[in-house]
Protein backbone atom coordinates (compact mmCIF):
# COMPACT_ATOMS: atom_id res chain seq x y z
CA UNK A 1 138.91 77.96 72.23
CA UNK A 2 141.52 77.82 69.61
CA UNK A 3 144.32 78.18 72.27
CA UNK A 4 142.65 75.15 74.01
CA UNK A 5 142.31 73.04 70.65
CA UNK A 6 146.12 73.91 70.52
CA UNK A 7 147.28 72.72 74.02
CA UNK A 8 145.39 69.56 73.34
CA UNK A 9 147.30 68.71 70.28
CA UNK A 10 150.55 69.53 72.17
CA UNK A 11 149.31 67.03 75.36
CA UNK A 12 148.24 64.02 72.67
CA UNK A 13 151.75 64.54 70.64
CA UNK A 14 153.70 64.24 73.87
CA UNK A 15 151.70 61.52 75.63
CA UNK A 16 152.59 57.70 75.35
CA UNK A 17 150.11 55.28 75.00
CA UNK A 18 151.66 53.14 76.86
CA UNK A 19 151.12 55.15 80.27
CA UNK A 20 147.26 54.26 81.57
CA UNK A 21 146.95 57.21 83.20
CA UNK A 22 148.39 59.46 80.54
CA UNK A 23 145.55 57.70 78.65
CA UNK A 24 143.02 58.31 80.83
CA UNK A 25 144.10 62.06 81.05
CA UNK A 26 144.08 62.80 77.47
CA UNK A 27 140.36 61.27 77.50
CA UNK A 28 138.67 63.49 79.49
CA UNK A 29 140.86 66.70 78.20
CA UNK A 30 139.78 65.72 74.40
CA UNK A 31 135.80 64.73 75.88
CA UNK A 32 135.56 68.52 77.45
CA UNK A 33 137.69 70.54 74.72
CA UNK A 34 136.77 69.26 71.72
CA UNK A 35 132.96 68.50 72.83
CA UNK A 36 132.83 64.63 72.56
CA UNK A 37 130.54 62.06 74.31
CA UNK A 38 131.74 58.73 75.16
CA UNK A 39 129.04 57.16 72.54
CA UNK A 40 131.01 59.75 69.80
CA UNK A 41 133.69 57.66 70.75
CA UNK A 42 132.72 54.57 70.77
CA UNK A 43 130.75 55.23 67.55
CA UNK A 44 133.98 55.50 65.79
CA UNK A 45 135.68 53.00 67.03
CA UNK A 46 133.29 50.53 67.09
CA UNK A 47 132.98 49.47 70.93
CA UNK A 48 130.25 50.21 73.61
CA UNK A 49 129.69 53.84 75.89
CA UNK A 50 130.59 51.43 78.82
CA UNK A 51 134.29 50.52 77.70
CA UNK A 52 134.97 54.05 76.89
CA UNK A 53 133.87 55.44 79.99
CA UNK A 54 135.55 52.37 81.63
CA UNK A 55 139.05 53.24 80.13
CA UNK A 56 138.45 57.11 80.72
CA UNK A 57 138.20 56.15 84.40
CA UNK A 58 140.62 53.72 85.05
CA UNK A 59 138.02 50.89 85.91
CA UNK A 60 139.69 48.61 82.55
CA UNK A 61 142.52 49.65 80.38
CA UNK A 62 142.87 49.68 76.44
CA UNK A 63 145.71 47.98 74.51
CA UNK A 64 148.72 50.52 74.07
CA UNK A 65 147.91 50.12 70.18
CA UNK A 66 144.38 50.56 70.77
CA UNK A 67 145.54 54.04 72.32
CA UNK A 68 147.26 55.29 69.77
CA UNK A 69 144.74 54.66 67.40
CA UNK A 70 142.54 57.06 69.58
CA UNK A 71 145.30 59.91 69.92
CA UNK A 72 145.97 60.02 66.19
CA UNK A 73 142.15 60.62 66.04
CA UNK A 74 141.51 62.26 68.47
CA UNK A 75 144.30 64.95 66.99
CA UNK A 76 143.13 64.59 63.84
CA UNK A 77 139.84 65.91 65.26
CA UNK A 78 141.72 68.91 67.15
CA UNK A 79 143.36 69.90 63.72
CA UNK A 80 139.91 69.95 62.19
CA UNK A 81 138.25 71.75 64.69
CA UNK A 82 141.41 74.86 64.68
CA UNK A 83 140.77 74.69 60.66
CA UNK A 84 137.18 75.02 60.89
CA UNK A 85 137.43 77.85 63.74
CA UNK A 86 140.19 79.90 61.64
CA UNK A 87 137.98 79.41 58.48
CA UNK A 88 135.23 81.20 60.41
CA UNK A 89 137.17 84.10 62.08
CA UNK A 90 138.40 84.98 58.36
């Protein structure tokens, strides 16, 4: 899991937000590897389960600033999730 976490972090640093589909991609890897629903999503940033789903798919796209909102949380999430899986394996 922690390898996965790790490779995540690696694929948000190196996307750009301005590429849809690089976008879209780093959705659905950060929804299965770090666990999180569309509503977590929206829930922090404050829009409906329907746009986030929409911009994970392609259907409607997000403002490139919009997007790099999301990857700085979204790795902010990653780094919290290694920390929390180190703290347990000590």
């Amino acid at each position: 899991m922690s390898y996965e976490i790790r490779e995540l972090i690696t694929l948000i640093r190196n996307a750009d937000p301005v590429k849809e589909d690089q976008f879209q991609h780093v959705l659905s890897v950060s929804k299965d590897v770090l666990q999180l629903t569309d509503a977590d999503l929206a829930r922090e940033f404050q829009l409906s389960r329907t746009t986030i789903g929409r911009w994970r798919t392609g259907e409607n796209s997000s403002l490139p600033i919009m997007r790099k909102f999301i990857f700085e949380w979204l790795e902010k999430q990653a780094t919290l999730k290694i920390q929390a899986l180190e703290k347990v394996e000590k």
